[in-house]
N, C-alpha and C. Protein backbone atom coordinates (compact mmCIF):
# COMPACT_ATOMS: atom_id res chain seq x y z
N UNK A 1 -5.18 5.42 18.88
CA UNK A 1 -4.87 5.24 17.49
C UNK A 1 -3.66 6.11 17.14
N UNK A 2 -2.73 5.69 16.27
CA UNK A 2 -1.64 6.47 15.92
C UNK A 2 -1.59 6.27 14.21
N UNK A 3 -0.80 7.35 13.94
CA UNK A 3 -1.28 7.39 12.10
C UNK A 3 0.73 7.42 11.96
N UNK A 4 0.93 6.56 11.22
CA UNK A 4 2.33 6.84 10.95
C UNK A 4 2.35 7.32 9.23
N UNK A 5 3.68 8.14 8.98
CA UNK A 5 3.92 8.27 7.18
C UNK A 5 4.70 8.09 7.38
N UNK A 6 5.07 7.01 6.40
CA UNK A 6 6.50 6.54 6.29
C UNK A 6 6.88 6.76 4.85
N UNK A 7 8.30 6.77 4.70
CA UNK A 7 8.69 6.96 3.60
C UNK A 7 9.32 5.93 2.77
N UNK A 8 9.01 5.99 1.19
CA UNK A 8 8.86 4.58 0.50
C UNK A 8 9.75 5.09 -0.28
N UNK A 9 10.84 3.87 -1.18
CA UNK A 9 11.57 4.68 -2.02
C UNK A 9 10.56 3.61 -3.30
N UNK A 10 10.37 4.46 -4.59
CA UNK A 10 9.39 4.23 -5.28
C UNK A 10 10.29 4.13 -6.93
N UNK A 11 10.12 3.20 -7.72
CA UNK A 11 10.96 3.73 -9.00
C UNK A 11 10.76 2.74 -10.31
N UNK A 12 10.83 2.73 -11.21
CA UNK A 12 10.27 2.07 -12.54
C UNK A 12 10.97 0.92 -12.28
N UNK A 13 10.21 -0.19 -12.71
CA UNK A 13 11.02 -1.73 -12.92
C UNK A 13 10.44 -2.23 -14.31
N UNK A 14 10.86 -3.48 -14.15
CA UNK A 14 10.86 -3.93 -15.78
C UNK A 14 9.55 -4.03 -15.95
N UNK A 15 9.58 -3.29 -17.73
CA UNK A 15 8.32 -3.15 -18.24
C UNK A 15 7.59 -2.04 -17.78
N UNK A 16 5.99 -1.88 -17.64
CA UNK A 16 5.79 -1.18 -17.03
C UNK A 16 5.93 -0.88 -15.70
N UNK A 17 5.99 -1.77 -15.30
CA UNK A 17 6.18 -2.51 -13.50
C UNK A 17 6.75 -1.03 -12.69
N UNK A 18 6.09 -0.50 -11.31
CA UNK A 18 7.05 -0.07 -10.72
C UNK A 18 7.17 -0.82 -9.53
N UNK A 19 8.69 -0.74 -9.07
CA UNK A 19 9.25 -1.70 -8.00
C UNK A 19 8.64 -0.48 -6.62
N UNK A 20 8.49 -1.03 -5.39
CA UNK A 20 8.19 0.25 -4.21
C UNK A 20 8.59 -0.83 -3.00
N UNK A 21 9.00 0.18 -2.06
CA UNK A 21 9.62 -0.35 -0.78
C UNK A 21 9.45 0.45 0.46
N UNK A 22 9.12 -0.08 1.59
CA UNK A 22 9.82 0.66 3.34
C UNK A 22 10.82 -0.23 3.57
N UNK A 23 11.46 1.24 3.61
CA UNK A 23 13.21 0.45 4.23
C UNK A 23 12.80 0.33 5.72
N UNK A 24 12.04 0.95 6.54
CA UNK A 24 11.52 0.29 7.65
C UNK A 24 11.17 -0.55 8.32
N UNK A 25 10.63 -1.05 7.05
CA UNK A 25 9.86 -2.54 6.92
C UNK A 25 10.32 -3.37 6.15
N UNK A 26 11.37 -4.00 6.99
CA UNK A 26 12.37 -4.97 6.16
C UNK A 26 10.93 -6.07 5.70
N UNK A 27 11.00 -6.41 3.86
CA UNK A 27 10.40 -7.23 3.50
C UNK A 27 9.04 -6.78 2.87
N UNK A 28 8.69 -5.69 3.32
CA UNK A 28 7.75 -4.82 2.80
C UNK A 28 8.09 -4.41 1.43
N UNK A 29 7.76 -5.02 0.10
CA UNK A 29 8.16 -4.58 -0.81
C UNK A 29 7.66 -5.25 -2.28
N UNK A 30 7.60 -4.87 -3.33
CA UNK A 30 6.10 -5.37 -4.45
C UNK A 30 6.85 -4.45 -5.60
N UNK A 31 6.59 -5.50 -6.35
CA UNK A 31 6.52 -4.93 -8.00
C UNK A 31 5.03 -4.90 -8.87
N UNK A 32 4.45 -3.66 -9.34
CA UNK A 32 3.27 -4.40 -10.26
C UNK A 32 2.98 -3.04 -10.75
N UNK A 33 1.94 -2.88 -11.79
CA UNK A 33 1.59 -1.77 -12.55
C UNK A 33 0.06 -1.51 -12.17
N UNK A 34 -0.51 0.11 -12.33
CA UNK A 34 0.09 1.27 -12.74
C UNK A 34 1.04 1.51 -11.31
N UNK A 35 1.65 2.61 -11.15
CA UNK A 35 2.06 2.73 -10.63
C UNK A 35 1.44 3.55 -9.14
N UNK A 36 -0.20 4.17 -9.56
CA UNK A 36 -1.09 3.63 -8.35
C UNK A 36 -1.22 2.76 -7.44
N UNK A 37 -1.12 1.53 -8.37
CA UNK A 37 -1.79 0.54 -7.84
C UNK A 37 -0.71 0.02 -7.01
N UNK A 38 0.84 0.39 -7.37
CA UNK A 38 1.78 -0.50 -6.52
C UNK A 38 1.53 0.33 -4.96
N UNK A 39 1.62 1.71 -4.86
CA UNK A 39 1.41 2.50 -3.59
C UNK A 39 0.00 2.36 -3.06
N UNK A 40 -1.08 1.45 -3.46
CA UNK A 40 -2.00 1.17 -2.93
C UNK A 40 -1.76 -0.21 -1.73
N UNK A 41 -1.08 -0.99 -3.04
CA UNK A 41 -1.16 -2.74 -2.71
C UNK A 41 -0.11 -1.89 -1.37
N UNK A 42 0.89 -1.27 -1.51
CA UNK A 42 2.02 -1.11 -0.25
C UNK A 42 1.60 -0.75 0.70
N UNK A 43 0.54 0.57 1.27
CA UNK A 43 0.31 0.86 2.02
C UNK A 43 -1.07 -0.23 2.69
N UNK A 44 -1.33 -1.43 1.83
CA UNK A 44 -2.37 -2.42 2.50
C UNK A 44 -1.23 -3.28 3.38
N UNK A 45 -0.05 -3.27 2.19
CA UNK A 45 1.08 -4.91 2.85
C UNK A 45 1.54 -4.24 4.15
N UNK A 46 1.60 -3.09 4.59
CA UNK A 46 2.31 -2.04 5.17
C UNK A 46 1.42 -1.91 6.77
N UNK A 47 0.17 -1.77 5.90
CA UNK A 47 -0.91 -1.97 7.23
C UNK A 47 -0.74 -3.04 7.72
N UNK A 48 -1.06 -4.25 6.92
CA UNK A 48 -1.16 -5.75 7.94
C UNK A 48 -0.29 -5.82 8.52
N UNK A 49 0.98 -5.90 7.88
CA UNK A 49 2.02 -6.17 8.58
C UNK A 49 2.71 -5.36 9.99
N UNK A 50 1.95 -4.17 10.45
CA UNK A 50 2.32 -3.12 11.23
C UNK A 50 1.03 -4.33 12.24
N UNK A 51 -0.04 -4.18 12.11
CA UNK A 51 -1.16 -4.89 12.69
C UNK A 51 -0.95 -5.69 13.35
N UNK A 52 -0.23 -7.10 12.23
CA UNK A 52 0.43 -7.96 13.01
C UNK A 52 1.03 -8.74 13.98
N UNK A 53 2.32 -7.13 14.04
CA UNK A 53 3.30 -7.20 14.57
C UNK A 53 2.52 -6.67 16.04
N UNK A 54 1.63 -5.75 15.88
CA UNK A 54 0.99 -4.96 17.52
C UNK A 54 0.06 -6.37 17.86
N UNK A 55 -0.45 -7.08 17.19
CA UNK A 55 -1.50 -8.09 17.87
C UNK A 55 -0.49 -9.52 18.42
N UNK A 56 0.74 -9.19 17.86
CA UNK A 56 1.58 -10.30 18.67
C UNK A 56 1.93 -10.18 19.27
N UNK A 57 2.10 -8.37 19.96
CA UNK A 57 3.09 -7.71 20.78
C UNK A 57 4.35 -7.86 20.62
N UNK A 58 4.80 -8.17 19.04
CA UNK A 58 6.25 -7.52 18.83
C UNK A 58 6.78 -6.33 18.62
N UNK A 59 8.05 -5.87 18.66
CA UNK A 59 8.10 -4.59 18.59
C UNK A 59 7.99 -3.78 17.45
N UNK A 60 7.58 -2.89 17.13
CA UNK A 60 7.81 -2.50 16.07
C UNK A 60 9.06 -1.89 15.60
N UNK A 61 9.33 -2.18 13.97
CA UNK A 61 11.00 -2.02 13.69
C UNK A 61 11.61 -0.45 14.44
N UNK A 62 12.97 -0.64 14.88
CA UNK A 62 13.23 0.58 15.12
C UNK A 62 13.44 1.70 14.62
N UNK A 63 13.26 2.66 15.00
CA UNK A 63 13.19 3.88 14.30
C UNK A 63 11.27 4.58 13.74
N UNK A 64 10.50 3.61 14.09
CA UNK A 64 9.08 3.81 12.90
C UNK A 64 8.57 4.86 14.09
N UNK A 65 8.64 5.33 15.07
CA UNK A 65 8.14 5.97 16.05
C UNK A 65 8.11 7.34 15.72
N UNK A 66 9.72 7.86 14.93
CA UNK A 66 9.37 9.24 14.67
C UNK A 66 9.13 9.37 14.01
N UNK A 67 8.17 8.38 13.16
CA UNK A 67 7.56 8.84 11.47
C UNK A 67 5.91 8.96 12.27
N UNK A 68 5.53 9.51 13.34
CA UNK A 68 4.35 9.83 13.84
C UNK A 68 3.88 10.56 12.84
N UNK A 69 2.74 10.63 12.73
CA UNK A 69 1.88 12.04 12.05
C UNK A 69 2.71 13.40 12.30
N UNK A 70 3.37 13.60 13.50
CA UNK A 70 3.64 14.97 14.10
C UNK A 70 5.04 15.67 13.25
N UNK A 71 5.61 14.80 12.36
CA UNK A 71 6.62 15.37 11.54
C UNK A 71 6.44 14.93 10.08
N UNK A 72 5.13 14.86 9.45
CA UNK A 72 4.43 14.46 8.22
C UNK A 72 4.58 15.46 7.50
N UNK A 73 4.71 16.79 7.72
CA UNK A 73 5.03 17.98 6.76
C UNK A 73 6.33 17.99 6.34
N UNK A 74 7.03 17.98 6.94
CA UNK A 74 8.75 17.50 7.14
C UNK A 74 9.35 16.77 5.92
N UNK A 75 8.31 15.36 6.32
CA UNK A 75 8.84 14.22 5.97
C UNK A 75 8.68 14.36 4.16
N UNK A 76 7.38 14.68 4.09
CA UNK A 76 6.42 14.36 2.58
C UNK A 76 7.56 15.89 1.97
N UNK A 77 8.35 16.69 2.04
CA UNK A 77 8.73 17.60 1.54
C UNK A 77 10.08 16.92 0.87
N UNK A 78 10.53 16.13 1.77
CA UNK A 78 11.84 15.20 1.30
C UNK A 78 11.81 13.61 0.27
N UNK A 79 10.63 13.07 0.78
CA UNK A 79 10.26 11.80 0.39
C UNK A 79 8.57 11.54 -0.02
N UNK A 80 8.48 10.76 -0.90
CA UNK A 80 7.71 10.10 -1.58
C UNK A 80 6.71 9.48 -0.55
N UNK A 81 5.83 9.36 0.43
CA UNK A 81 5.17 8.70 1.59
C UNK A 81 4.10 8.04 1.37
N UNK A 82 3.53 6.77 2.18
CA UNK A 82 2.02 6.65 2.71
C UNK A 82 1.90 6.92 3.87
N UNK A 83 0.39 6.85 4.45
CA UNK A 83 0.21 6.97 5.24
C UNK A 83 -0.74 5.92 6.20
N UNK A 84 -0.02 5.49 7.38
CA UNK A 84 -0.87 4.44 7.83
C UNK A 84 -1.69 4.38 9.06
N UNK A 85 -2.71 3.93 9.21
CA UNK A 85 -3.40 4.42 11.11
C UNK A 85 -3.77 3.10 11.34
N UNK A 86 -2.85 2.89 12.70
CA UNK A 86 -3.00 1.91 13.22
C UNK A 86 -3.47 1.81 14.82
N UNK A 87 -4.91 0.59 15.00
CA UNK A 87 -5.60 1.18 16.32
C UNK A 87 -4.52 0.70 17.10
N UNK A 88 -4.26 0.67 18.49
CA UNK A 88 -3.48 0.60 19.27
C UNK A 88 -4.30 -0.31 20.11
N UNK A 89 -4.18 -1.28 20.78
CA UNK A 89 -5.09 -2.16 21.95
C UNK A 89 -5.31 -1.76 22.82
């Protein structure tokens, strides 16, 4: 099992709406309110889609490797994060 945090850029959209994104994860990305709920729905779209990609044996996007757990103190000091654990086959 590996736990990745990745970093989301997160920010108000129209209305109450906040817009949230992984630039990692080209396509990974949702507008909706509170602004809980958008970093909830993301880190679910975030899971499947990581899931997915390991049960098809595609690769995963480049770069998502050094967002391991092992530089999560690092990361969360600079950026806004979730966090995701994904089993490995």
């Amino acid at each position: 099992m590996k736990t990745y945090v990745l970093p989301i850029n997160i920010e108000p959209d129209e209305g109450d709406n906040w817009f949230a994104e992984i630039p990692l994860l080209p396509g990974c990305a949702l507008s909706c309110h509170p602004r809980e709920h958008v970093l909830e729905s993301l880190q679910e779209t975030a899971q499947d889609m990581l899931e997915v990609m390991i049960e098809y044996g595609d690769p995963l996007p480049a770069g998502i490797a050094k967002y391991e757990v092992k530089s999560a103190a690092e990361l969360r000091q600079r950026w806004e994060t979730i966090e995701i654990t994904i089993e490995s086959p």
